[in-house]
N, C-alpha and C. Protein backbone atom coordinates (compact mmCIF):
# COMPACT_ATOMS: atom_id res chain seq x y z
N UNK A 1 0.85 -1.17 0.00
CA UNK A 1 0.00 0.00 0.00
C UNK A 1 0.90 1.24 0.00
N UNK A 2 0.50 2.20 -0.72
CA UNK A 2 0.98 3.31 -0.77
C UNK A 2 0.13 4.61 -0.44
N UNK A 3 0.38 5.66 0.12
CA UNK A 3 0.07 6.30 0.99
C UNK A 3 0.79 7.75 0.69
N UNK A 4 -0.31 8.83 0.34
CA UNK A 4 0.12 9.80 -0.07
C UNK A 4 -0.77 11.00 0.40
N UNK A 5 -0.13 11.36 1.44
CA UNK A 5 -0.46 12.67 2.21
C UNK A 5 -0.37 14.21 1.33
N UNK A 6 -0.72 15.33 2.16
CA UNK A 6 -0.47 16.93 1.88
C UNK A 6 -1.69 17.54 1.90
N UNK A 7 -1.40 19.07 2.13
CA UNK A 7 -2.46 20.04 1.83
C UNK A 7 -3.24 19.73 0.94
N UNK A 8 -3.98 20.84 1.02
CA UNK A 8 -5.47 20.57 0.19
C UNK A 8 -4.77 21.28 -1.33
N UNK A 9 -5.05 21.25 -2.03
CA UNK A 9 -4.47 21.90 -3.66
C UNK A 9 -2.96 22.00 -3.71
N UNK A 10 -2.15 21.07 -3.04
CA UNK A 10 -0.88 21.13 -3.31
C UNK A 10 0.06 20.20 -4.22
N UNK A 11 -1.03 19.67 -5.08
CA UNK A 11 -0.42 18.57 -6.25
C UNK A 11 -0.41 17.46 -5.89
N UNK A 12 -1.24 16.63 -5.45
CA UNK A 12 -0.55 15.00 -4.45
C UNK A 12 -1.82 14.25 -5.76
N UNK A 13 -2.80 14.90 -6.51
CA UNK A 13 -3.37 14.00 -7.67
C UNK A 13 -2.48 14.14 -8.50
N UNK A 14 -1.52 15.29 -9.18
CA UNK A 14 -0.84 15.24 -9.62
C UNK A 14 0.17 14.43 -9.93
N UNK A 15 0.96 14.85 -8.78
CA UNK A 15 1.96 13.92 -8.50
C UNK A 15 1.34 12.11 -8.67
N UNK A 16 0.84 11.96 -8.23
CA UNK A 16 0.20 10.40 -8.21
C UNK A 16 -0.08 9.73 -9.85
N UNK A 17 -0.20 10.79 -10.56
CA UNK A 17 -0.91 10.60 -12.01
C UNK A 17 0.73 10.35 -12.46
N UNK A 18 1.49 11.16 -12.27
CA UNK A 18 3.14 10.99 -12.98
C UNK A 18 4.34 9.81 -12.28
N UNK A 19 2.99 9.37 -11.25
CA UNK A 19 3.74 8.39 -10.83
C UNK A 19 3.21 6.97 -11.07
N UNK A 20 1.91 6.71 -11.12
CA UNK A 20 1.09 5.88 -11.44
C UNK A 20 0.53 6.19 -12.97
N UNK A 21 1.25 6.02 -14.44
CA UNK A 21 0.61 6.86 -15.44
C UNK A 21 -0.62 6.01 -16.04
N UNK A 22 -0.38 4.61 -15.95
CA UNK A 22 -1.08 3.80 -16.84
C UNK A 22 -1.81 2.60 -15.83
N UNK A 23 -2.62 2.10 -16.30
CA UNK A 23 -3.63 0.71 -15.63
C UNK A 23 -3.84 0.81 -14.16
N UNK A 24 -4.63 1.86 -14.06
CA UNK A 24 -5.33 2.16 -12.77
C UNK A 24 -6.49 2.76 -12.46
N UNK A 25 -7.23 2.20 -12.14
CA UNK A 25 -8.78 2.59 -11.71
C UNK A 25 -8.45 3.99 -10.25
N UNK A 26 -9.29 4.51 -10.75
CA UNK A 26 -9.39 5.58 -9.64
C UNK A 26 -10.78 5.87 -9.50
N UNK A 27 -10.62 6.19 -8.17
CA UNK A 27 -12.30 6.38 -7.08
C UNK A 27 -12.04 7.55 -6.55
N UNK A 28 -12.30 8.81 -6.74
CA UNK A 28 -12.36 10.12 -5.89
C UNK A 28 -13.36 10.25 -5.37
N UNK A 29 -13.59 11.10 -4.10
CA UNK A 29 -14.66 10.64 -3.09
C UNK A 29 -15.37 12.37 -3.59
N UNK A 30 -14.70 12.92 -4.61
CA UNK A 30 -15.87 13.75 -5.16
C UNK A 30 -16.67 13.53 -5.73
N UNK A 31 -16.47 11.90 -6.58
CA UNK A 31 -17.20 11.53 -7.59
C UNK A 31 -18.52 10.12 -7.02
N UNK A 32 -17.28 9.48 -5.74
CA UNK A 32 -18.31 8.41 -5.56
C UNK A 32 -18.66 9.52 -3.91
N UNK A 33 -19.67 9.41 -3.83
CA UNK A 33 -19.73 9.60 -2.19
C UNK A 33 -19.45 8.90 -1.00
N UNK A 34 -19.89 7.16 -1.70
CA UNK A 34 -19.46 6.14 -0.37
C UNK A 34 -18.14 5.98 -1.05
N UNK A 35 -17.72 5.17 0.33
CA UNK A 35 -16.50 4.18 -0.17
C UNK A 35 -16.95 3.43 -0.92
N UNK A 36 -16.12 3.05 -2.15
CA UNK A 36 -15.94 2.11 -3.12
C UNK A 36 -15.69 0.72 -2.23
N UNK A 37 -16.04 -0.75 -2.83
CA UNK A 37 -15.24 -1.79 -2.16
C UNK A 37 -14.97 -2.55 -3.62
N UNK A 38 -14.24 -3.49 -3.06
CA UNK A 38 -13.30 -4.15 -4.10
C UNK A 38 -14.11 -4.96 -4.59
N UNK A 39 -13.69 -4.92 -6.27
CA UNK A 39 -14.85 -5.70 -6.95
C UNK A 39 -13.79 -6.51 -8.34
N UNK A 40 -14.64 -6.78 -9.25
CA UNK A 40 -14.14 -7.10 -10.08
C UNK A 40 -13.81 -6.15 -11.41
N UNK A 41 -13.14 -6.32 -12.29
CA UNK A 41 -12.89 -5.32 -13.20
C UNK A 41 -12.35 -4.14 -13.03
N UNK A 42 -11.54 -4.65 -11.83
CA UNK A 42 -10.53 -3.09 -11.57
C UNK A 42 -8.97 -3.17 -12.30
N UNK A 43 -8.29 -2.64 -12.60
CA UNK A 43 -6.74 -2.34 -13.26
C UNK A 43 -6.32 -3.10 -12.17
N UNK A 44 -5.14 -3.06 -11.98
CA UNK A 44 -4.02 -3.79 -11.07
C UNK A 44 -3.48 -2.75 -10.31
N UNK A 45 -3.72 -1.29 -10.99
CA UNK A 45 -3.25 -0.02 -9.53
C UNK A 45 -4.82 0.41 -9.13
N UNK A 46 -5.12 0.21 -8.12
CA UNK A 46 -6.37 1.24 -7.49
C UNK A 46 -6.41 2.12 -6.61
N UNK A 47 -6.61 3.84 -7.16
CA UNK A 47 -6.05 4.54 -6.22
C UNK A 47 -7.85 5.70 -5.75
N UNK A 48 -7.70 5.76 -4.28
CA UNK A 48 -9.06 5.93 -3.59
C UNK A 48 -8.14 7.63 -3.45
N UNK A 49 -9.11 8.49 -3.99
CA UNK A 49 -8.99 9.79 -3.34
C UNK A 49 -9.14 10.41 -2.55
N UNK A 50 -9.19 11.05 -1.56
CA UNK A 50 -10.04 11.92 -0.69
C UNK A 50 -10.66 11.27 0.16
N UNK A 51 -9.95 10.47 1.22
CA UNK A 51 -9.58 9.39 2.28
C UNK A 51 -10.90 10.56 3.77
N UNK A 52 -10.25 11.85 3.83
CA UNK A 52 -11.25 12.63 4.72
C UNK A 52 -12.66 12.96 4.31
N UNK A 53 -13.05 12.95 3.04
CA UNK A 53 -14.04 13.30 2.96
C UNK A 53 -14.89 11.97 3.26
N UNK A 54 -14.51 10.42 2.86
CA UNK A 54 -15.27 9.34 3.06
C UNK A 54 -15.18 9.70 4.50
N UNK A 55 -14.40 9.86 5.30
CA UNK A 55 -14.42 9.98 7.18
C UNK A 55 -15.79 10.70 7.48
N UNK A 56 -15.38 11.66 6.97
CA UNK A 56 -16.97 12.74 7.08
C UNK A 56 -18.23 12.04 6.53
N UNK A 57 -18.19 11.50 5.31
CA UNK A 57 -19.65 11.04 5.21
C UNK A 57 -19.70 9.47 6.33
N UNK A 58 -18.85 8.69 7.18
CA UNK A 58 -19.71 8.45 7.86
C UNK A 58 -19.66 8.60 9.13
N UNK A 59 -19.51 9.73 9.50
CA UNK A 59 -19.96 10.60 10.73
C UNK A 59 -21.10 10.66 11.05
N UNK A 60 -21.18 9.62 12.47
CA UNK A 60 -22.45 9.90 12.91
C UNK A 60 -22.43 10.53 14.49
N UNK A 61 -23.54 11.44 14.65
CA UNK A 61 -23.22 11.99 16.31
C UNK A 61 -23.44 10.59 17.49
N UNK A 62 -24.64 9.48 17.01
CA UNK A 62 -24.45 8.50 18.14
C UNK A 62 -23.50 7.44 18.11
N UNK A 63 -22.42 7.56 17.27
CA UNK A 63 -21.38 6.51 17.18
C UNK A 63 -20.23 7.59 18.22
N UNK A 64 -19.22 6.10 18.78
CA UNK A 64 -18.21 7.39 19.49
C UNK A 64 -16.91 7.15 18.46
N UNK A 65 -16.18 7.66 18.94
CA UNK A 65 -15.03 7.93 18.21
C UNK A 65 -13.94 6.27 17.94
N UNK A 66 -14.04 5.80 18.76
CA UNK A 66 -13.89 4.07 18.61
C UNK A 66 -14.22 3.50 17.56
N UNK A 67 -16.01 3.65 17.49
CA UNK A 67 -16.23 2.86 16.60
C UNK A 67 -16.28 3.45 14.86
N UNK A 68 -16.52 4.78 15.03
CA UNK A 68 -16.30 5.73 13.96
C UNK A 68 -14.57 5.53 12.79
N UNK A 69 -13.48 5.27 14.12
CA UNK A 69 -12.38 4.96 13.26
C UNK A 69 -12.50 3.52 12.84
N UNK A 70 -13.36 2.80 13.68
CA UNK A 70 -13.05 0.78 13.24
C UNK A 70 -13.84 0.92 12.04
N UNK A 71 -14.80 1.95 11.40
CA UNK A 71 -15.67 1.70 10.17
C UNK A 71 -14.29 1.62 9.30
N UNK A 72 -14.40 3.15 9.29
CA UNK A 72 -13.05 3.43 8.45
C UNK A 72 -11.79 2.20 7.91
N UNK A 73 -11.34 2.08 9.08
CA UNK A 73 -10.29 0.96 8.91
C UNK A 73 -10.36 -0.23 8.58
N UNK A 74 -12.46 -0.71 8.61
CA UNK A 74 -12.57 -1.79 8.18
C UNK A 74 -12.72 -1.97 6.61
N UNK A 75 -13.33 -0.37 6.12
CA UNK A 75 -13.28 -0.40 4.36
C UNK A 75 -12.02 -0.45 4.02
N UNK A 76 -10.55 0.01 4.81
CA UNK A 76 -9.44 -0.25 3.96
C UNK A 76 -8.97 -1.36 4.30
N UNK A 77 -9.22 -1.89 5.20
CA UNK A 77 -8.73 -3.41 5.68
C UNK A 77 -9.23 -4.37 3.84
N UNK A 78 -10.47 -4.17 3.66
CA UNK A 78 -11.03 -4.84 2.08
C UNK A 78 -10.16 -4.76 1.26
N UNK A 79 -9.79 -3.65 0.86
CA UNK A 79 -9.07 -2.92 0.03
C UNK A 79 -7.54 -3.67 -0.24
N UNK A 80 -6.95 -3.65 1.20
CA UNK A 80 -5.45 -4.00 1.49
C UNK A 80 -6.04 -5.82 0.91
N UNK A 81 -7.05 -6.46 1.42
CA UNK A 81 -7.15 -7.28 1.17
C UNK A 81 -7.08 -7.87 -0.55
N UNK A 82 -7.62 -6.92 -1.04
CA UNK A 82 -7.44 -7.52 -2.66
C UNK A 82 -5.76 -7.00 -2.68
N UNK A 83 -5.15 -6.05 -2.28
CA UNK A 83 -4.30 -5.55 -2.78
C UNK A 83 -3.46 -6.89 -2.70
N UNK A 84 -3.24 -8.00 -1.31
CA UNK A 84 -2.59 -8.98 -1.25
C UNK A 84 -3.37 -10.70 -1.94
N UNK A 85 -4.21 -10.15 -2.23
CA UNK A 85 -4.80 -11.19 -3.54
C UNK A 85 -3.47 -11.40 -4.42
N UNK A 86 -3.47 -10.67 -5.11
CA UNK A 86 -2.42 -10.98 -6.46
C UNK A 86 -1.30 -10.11 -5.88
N UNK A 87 -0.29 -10.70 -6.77
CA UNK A 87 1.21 -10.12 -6.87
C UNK A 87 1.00 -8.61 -7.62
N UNK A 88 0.58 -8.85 -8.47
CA UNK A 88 0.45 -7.17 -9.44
C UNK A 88 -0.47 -6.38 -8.79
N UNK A 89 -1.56 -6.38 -7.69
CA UNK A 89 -2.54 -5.46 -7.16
C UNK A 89 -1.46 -4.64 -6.39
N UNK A 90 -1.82 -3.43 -6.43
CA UNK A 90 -1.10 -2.01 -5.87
C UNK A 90 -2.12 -1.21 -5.33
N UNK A 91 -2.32 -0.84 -4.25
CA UNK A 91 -3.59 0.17 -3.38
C UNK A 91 -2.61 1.43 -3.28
N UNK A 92 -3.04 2.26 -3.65
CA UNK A 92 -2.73 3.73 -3.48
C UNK A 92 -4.07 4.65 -2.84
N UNK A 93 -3.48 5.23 -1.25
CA UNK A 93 -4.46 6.14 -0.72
C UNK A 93 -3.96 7.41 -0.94
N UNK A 94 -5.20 8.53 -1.02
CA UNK A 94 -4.94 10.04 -1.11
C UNK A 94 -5.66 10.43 0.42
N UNK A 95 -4.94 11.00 0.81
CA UNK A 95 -5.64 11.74 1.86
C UNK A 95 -5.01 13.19 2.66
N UNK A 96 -5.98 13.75 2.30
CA UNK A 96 -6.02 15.73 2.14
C UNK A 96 -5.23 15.67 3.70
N UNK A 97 -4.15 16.00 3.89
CA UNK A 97 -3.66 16.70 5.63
C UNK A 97 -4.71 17.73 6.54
N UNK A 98 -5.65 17.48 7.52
CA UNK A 98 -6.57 18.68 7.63
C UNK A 98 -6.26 18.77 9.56
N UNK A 99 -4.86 18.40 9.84
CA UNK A 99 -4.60 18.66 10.77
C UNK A 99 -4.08 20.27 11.53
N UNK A 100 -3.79 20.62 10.59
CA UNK A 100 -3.16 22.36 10.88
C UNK A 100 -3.90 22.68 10.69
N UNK A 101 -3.60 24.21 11.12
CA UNK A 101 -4.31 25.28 11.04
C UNK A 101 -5.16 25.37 12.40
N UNK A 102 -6.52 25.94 12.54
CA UNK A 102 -7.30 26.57 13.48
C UNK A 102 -8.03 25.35 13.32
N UNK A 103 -8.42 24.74 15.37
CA UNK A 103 -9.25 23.98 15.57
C UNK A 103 -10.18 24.55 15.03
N UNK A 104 -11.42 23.55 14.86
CA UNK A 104 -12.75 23.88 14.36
C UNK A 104 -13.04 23.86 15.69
N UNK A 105 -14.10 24.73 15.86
CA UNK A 105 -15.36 25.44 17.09
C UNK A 105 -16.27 23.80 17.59
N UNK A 106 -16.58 23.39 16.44
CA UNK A 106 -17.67 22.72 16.38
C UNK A 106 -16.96 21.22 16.56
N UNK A 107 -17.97 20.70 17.84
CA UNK A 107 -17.53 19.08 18.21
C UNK A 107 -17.13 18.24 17.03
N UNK A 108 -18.25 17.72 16.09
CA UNK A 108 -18.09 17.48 14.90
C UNK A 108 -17.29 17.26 14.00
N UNK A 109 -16.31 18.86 13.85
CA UNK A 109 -15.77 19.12 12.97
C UNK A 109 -14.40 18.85 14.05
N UNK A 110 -14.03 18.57 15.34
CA UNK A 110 -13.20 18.58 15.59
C UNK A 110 -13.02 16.79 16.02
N UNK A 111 -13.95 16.43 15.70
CA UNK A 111 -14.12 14.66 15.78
C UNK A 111 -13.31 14.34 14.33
N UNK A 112 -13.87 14.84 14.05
CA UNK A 112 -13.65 14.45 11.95
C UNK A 112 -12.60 14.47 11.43
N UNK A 113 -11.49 15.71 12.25
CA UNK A 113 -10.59 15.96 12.44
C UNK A 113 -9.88 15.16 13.15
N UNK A 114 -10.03 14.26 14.24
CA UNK A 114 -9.03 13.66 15.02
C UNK A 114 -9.51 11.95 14.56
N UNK A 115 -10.63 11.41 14.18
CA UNK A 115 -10.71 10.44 13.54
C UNK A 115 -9.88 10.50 12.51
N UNK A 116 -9.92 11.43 11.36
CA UNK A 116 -9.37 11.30 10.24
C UNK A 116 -7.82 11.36 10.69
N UNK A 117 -6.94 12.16 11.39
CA UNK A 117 -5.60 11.45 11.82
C UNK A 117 -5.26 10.48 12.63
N UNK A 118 -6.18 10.26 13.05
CA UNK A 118 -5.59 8.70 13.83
C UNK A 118 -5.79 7.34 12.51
N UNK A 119 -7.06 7.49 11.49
CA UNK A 119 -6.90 6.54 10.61
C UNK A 119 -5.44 6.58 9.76
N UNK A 120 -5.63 8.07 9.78
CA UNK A 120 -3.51 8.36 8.55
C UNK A 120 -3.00 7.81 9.49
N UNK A 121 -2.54 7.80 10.64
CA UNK A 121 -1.92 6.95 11.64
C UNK A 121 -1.57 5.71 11.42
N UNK A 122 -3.24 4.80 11.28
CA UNK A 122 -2.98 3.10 11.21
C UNK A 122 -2.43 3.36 9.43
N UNK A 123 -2.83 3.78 9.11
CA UNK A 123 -2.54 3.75 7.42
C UNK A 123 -0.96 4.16 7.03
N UNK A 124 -0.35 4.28 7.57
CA UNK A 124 1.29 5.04 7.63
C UNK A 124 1.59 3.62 8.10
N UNK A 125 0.94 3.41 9.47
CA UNK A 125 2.06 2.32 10.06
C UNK A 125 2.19 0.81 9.21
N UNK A 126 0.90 0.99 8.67
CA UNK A 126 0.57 -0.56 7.34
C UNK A 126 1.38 -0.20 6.17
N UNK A 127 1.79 1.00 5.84
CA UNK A 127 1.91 0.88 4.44
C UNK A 127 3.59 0.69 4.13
N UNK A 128 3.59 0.16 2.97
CA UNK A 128 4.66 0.33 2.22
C UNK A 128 5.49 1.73 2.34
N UNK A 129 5.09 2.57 1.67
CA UNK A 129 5.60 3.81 1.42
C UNK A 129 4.41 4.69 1.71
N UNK A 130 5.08 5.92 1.75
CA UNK A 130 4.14 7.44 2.55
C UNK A 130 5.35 8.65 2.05
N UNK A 131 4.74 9.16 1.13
CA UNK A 131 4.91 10.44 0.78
C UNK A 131 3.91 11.63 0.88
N UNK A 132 4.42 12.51 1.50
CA UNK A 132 4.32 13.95 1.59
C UNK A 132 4.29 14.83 0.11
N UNK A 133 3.36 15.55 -0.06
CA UNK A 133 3.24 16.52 -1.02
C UNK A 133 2.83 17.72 -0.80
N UNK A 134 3.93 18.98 -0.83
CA UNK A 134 3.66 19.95 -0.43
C UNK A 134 4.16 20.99 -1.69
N UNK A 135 2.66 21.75 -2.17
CA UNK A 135 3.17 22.80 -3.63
C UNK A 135 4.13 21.72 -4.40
N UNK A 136 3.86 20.50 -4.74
CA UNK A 136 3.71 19.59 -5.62
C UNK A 136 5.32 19.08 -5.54
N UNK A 137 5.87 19.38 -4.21
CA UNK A 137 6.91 18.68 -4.14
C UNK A 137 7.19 17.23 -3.11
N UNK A 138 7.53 16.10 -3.04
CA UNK A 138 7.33 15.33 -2.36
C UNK A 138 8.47 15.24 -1.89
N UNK A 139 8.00 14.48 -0.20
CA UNK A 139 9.46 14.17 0.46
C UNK A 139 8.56 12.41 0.74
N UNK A 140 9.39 11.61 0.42
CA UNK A 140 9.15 10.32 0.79
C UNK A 140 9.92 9.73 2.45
N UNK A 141 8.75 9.94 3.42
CA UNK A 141 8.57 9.52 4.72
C UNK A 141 8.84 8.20 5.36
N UNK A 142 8.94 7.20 4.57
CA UNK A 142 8.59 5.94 4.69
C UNK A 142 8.43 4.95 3.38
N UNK A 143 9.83 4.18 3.28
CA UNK A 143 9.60 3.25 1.72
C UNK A 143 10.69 1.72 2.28
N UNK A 144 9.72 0.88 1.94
CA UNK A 144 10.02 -0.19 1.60
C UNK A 144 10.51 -0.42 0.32
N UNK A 145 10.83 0.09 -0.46
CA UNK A 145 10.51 -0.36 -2.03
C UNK A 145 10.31 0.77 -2.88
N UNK A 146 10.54 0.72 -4.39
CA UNK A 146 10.37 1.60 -5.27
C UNK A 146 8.62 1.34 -6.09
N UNK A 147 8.09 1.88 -6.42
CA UNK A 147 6.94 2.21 -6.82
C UNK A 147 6.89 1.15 -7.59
């Protein structure tokens, strides 16, 4: 699994497209709203976009924060799972950094916020590699291996 952090508009689809150019299905969570799960008729790279925004859609106020991250971790647990199906499957995550800056006011928004880094958390410590993209430059954090 590969794992690709940064700001919000700082090139990390970019970057991902010049690094991954050919035979890969992609799922942006602008386009699907749920999480995608693993199916048939996908490429051999599958790369999930916008890792916080799936966090947010399933935010619920009577779930606590426990079980809110085990959802999460159980759709990529699927995921990692096909990825170790075959030798050629490759999982690539995107996920927007929304830790800086000014707490949010609102419980909610400050749940959404600390769910969504504790999942980059388990997702760093599983993965292969973790690069950083900042104004479309990367620093690679963490590599087992070349792409």
């Amino acid at each position: 699994m590969h794992f690709v952090t940064g700001g919000a508009f700082n090139g990390k689809r970019k970057w991902v497209k010049q690094h991954y150019p050919e035979d890969t299905t992609w799922f942006s969570a602008s386009e699907y709203p749920d999480w995608p799960v693993p199916g048939e008729n996908l490429r051999s790279v599958v790369i999930l976009e916008g890792l916080e925004l799936w966090v947010k859609k399933e935010m619920n106020a009577e779930l606590s924060a426990d079980v809110l991250l085990d959802k999460n971790i159980k759709k990529i647990e699927k995921w990692m799972e096909w990825e170790q199906n075959e030798e050629n499957h490759r999982l690539v995550l995107i996920g927007t950094d929304i830790s800086k800056g000014i707490v949010p006011m609102e419980k909610e928004n400050r749940l959404h916020r600390d769910i969504t880094g504790w999942l980059y958390q388990r997702i760093t410590a599983r993965a292969e590699r973790v690069d950083l993209v900042w104004y479309g430059i990367s620093q690679t954090l963490k590599s087992k291996g070349e792409i």
